[in-house]
PDB file of N, CA and C in Angstrom:
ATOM      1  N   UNK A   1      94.264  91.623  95.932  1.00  0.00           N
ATOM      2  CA  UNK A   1      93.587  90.837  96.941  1.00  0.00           C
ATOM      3  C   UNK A   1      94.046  91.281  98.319  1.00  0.00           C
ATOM      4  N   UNK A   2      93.399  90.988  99.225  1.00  0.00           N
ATOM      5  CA  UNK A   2      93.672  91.458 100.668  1.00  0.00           C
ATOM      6  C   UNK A   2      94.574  90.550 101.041  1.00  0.00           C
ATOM      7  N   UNK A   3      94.912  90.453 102.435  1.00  0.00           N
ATOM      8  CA  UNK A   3      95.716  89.217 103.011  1.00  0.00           C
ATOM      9  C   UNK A   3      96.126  87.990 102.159  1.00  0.00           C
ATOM     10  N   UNK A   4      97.338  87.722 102.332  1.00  0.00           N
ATOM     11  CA  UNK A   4      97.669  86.393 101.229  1.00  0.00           C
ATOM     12  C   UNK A   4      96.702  85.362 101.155  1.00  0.00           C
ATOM     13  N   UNK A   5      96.105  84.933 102.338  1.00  0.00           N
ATOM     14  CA  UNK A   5      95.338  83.875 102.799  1.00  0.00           C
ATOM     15  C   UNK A   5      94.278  84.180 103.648  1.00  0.00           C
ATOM     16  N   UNK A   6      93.617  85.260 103.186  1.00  0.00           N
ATOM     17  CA  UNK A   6      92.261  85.478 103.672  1.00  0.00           C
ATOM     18  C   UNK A   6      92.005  86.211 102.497  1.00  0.00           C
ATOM     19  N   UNK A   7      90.631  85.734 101.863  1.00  0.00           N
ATOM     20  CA  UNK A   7      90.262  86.768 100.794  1.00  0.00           C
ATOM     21  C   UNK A   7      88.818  87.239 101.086  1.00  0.00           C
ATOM     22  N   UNK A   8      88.326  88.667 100.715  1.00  0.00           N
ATOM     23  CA  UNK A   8      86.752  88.532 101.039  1.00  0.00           C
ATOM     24  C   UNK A   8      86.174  87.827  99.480  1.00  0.00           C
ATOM     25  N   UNK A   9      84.977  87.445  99.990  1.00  0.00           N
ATOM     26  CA  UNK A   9      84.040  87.321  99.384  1.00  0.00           C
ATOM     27  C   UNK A   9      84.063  87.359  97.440  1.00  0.00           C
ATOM     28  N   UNK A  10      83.418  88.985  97.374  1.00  0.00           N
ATOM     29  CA  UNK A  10      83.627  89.585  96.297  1.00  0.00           C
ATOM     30  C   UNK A  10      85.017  89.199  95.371  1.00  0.00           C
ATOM     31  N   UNK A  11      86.091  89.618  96.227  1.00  0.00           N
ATOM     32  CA  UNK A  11      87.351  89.381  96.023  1.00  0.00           C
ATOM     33  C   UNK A  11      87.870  87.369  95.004  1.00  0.00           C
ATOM     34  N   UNK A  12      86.703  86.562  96.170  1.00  0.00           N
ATOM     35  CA  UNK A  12      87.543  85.560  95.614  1.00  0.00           C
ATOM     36  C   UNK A  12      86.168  84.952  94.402  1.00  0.00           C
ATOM     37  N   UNK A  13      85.218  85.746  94.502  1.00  0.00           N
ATOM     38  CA  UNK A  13      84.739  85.333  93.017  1.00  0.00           C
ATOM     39  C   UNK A  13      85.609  85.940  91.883  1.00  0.00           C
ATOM     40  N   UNK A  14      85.944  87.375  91.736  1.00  0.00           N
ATOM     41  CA  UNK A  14      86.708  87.958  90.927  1.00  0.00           C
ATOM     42  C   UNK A  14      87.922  87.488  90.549  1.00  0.00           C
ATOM     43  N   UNK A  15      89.060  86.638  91.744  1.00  0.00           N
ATOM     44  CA  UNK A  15      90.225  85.703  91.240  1.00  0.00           C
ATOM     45  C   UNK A  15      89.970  84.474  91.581  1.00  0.00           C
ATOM     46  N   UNK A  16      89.338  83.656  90.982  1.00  0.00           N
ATOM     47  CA  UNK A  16      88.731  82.391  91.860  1.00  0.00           C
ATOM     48  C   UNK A  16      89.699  81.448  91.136  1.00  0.00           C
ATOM     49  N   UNK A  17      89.560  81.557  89.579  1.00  0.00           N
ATOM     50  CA  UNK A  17      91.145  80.760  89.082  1.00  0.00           C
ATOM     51  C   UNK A  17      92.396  80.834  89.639  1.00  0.00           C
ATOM     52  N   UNK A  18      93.074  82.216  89.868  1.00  0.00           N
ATOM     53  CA  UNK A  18      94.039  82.186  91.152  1.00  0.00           C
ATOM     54  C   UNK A  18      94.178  81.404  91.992  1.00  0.00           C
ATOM     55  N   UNK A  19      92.969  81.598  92.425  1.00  0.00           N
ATOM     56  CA  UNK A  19      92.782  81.066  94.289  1.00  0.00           C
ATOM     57  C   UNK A  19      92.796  79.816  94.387  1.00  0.00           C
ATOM     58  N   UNK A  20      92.183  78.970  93.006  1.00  0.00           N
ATOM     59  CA  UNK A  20      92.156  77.728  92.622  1.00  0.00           C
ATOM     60  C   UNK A  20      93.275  77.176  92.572  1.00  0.00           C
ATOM     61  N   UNK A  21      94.049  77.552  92.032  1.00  0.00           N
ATOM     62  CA  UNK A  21      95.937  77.859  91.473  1.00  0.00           C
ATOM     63  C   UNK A  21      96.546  77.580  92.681  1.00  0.00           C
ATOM     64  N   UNK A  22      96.642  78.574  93.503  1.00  0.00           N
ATOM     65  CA  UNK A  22      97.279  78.204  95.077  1.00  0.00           C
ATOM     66  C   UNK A  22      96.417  77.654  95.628  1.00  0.00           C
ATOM     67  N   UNK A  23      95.003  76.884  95.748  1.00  0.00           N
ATOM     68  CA  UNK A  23      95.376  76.047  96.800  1.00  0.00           C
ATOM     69  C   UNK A  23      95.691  74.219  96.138  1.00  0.00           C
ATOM     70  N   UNK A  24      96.233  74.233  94.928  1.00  0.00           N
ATOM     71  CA  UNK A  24      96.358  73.629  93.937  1.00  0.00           C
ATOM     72  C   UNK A  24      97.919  73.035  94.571  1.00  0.00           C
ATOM     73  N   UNK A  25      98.380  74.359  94.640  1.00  0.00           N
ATOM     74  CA  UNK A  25      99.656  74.153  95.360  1.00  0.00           C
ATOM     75  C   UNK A  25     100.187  73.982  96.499  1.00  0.00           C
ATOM     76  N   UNK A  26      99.073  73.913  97.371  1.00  0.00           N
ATOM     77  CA  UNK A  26      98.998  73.529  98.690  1.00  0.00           C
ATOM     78  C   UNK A  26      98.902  74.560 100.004  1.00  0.00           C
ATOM     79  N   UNK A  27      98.544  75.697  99.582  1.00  0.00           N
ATOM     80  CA  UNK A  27      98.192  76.654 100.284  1.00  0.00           C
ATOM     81  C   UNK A  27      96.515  76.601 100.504  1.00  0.00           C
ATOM     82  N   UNK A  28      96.199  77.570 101.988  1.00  0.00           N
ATOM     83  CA  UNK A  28      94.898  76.944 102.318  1.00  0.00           C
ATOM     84  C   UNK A  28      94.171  78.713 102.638  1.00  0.00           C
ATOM     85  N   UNK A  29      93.203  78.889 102.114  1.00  0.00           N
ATOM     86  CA  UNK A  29      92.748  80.436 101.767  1.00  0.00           C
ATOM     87  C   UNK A  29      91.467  80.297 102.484  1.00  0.00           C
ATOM     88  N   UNK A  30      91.234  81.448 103.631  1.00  0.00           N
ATOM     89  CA  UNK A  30      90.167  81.836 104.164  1.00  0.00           C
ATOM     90  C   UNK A  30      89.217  82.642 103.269  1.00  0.00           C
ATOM     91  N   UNK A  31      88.171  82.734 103.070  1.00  0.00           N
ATOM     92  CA  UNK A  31      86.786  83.123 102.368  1.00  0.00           C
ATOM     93  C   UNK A  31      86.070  83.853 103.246  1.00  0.00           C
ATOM     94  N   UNK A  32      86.134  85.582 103.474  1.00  0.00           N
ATOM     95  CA  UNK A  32      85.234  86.272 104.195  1.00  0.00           C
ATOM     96  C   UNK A  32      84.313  86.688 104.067  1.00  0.00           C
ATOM     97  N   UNK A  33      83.113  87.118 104.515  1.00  0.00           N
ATOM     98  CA  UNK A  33      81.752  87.936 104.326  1.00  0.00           C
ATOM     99  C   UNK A  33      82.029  89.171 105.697  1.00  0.00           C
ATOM    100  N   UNK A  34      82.172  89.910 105.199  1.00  0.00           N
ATOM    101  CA  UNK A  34      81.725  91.556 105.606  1.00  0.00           C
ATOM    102  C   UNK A  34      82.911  91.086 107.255  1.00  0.00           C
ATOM    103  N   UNK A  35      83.719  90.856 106.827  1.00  0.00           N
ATOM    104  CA  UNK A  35      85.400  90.805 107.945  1.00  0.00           C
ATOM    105  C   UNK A  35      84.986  89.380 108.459  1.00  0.00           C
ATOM    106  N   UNK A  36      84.100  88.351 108.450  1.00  0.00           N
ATOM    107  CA  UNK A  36      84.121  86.968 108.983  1.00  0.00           C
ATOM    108  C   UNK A  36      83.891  86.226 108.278  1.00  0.00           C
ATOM    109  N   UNK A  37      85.040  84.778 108.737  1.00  0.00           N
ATOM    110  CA  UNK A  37      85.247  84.060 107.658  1.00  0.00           C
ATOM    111  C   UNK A  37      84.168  83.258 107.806  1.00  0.00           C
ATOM    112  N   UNK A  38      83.905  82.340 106.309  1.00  0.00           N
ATOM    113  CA  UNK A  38      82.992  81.713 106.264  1.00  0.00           C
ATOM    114  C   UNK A  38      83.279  80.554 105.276  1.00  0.00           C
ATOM    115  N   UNK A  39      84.237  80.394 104.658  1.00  0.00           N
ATOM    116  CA  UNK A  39      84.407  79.071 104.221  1.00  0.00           C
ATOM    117  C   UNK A  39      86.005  79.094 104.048  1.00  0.00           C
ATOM    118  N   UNK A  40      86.494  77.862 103.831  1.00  0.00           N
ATOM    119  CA  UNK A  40      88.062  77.844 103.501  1.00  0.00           C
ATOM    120  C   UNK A  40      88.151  76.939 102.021  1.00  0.00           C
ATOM    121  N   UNK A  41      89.091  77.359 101.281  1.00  0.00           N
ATOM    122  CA  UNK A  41      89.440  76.664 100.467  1.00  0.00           C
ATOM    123  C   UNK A  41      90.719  76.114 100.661  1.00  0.00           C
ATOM    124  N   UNK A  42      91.028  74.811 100.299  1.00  0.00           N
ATOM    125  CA  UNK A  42      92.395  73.934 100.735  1.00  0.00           C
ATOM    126  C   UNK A  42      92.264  72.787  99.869  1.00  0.00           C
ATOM    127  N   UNK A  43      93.627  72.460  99.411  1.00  0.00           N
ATOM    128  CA  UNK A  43      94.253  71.813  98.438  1.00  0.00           C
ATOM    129  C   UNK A  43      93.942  70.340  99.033  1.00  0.00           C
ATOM    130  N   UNK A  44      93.492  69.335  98.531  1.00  0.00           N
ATOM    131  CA  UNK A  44      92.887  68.220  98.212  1.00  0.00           C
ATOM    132  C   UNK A  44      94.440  67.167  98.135  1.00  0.00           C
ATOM    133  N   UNK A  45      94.300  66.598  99.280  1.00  0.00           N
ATOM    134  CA  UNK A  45      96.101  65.690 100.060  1.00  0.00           C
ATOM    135  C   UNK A  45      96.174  64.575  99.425  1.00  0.00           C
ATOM    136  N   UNK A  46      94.482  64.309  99.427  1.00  0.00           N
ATOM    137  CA  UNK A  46      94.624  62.773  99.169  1.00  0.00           C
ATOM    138  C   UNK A  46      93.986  62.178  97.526  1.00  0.00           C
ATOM    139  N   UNK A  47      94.697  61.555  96.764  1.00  0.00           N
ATOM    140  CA  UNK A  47      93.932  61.760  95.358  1.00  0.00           C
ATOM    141  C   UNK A  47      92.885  60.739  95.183  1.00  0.00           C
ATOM    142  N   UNK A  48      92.826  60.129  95.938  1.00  0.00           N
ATOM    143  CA  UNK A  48      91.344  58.665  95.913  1.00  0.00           C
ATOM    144  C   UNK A  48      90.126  59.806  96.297  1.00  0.00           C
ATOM    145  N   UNK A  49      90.343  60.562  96.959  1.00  0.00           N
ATOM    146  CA  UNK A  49      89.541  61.739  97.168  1.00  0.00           C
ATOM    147  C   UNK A  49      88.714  62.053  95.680  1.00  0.00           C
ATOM    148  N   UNK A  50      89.606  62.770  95.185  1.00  0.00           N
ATOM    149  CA  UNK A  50      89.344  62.934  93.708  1.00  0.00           C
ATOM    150  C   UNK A  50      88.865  62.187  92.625  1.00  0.00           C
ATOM    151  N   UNK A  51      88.753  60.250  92.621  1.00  0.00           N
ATOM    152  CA  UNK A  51      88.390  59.733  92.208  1.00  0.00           C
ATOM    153  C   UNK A  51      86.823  59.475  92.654  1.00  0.00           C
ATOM    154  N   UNK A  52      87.000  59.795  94.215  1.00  0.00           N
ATOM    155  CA  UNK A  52      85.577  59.665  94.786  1.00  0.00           C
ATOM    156  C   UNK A  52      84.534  60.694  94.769  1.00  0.00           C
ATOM    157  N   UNK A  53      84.922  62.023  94.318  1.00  0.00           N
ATOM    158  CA  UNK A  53      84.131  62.836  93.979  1.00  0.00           C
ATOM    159  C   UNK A  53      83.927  62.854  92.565  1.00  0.00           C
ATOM    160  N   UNK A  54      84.792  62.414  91.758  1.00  0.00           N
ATOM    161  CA  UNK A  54      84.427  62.409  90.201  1.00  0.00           C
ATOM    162  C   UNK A  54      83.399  61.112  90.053  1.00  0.00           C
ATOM    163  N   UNK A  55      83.254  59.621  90.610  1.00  0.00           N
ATOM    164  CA  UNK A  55      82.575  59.031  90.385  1.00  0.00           C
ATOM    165  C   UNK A  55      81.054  59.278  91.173  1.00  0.00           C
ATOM    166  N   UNK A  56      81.151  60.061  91.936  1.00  0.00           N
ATOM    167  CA  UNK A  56      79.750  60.608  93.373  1.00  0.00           C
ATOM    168  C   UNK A  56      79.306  61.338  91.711  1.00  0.00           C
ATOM    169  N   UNK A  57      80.093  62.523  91.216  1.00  0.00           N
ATOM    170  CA  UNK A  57      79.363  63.789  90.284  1.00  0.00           C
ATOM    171  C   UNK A  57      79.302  62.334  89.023  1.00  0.00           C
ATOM    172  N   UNK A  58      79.727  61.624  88.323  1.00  0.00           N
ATOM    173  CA  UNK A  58      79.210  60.823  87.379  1.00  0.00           C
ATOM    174  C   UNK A  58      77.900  60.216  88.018  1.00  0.00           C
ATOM    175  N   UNK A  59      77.747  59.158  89.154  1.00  0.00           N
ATOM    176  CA  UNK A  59      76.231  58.654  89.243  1.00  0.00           C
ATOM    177  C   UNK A  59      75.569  59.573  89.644  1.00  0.00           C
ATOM    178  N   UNK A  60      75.798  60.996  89.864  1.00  0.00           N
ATOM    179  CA  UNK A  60      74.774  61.984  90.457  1.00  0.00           C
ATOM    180  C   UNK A  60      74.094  62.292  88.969  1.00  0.00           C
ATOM    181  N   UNK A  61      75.088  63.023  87.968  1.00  0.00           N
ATOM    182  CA  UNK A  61      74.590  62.961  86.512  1.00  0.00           C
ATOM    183  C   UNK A  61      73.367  61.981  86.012  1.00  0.00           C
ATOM    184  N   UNK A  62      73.655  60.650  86.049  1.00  0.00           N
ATOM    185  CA  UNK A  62      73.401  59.082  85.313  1.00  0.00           C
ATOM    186  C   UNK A  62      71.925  59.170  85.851  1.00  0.00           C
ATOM    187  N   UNK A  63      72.037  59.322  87.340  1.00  0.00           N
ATOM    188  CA  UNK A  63      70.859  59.557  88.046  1.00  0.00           C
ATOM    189  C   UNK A  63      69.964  60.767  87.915  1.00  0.00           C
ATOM    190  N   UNK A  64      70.320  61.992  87.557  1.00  0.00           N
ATOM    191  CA  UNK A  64      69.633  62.727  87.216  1.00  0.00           C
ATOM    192  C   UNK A  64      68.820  62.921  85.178  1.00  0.00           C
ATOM    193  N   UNK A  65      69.915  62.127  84.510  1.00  0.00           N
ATOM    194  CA  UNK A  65      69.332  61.891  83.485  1.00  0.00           C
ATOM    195  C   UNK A  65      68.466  60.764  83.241  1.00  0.00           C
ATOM    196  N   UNK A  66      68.276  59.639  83.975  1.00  0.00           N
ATOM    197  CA  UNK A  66      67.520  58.845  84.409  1.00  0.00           C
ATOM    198  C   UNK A  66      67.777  57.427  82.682  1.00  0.00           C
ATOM    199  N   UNK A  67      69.708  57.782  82.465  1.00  0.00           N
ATOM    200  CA  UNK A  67      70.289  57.503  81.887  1.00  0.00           C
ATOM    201  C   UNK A  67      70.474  55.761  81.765  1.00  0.00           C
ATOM    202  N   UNK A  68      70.337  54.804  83.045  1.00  0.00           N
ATOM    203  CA  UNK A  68      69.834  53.722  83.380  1.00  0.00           C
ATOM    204  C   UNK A  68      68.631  53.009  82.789  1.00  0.00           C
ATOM    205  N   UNK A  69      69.199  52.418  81.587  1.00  0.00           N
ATOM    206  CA  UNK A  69      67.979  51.553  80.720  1.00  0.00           C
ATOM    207  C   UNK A  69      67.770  50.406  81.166  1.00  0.00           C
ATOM    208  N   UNK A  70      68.871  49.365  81.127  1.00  0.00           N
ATOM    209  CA  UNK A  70      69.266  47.966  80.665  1.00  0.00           C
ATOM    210  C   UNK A  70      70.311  47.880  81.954  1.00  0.00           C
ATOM    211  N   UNK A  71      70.272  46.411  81.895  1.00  0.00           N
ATOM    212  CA  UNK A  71      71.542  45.539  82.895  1.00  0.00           C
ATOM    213  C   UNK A  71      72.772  46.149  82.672  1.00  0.00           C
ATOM    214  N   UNK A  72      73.366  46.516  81.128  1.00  0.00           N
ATOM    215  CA  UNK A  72      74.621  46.820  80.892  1.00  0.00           C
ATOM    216  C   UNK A  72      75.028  48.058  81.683  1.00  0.00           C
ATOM    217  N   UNK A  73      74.032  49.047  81.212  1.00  0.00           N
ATOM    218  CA  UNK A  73      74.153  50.140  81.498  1.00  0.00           C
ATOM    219  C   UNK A  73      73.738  50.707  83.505  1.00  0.00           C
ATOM    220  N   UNK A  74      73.504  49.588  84.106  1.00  0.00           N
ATOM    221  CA  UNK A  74      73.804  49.195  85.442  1.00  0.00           C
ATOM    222  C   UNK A  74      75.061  48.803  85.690  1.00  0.00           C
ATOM    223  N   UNK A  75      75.497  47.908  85.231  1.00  0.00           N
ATOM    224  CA  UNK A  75      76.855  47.489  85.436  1.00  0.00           C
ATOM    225  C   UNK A  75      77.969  48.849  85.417  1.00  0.00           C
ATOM    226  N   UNK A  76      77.729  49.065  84.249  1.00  0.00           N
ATOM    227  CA  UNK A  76      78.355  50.665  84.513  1.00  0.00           C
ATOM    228  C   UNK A  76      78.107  51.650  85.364  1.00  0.00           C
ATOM    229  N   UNK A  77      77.546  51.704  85.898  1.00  0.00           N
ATOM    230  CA  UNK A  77      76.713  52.243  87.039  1.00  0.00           C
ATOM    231  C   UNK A  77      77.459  51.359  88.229  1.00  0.00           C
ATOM    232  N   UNK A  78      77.601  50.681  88.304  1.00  0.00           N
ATOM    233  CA  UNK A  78      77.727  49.857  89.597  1.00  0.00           C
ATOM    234  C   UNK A  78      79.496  49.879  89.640  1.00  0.00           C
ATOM    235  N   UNK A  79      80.164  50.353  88.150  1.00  0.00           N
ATOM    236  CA  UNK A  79      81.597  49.800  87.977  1.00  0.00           C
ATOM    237  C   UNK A  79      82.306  51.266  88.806  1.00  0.00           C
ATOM    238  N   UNK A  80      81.206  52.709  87.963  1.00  0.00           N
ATOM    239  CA  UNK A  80      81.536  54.073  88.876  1.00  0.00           C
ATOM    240  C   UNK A  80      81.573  54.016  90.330  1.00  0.00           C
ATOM    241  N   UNK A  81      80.486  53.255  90.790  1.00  0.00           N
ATOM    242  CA  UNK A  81      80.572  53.166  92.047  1.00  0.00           C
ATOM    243  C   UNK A  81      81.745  52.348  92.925  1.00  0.00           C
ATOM    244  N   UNK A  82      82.141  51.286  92.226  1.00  0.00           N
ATOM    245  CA  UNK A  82      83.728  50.805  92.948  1.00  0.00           C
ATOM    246  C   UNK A  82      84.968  51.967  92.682  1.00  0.00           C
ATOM    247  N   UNK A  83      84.522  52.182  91.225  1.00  0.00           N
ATOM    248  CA  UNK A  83      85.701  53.368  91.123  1.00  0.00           C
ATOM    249  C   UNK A  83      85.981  54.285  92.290  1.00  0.00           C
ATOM    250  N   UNK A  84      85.028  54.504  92.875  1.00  0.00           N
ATOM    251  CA  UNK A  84      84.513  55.795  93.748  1.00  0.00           C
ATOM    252  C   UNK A  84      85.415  55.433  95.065  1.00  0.00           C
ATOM    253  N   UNK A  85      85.074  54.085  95.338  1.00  0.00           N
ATOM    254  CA  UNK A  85      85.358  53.088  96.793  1.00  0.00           C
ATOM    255  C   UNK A  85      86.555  53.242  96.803  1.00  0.00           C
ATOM    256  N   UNK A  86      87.954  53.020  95.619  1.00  0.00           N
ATOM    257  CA  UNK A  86      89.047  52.740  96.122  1.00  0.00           C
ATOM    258  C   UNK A  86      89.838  54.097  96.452  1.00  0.00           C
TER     259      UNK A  86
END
């Protein structure tokens, strides 16, 4: 890989588990296209974070399977969504 913390492009599809790895560990990796950067990857501080994107990708799912029959299966729906909140 190029620079510890700048990778191109190409580069960080080819070690993307790596790259995943350190910024896992709290290191924060620049993403280049043709010498300019264009996205960063960085390790995730806060873990309600993580609860709030796992319950956003569950009702994004629920909602795209159109998985919502019945009251119950609202409630569950509605329970992801507090999950999400705290």
């Amino acid at each position: 890989m190029s620079n510890m913390n700048t990778v191109a492009a190409f580069e960080a599809k080819t070690h993307f588990s790596s790259l995943l790895e350190r910024a896992e560990h709290g290191e924060e990796i620049t993403i280049t296209r043709h010498g300019k950067a264009v996205a960063r990857l960085l390790p995730i501080e806060d873990k309600n974070l993580d609860k709030k994107h796992l319950a956003a990708a569950k009702l994004k799912k629920i909602r795209e399977l159109g998985i919502i029959k019945n009251k119950t299966e609202f409630e569950e729906w509605k329970n992801y969504r507090r999950e999400g909140q705290k």
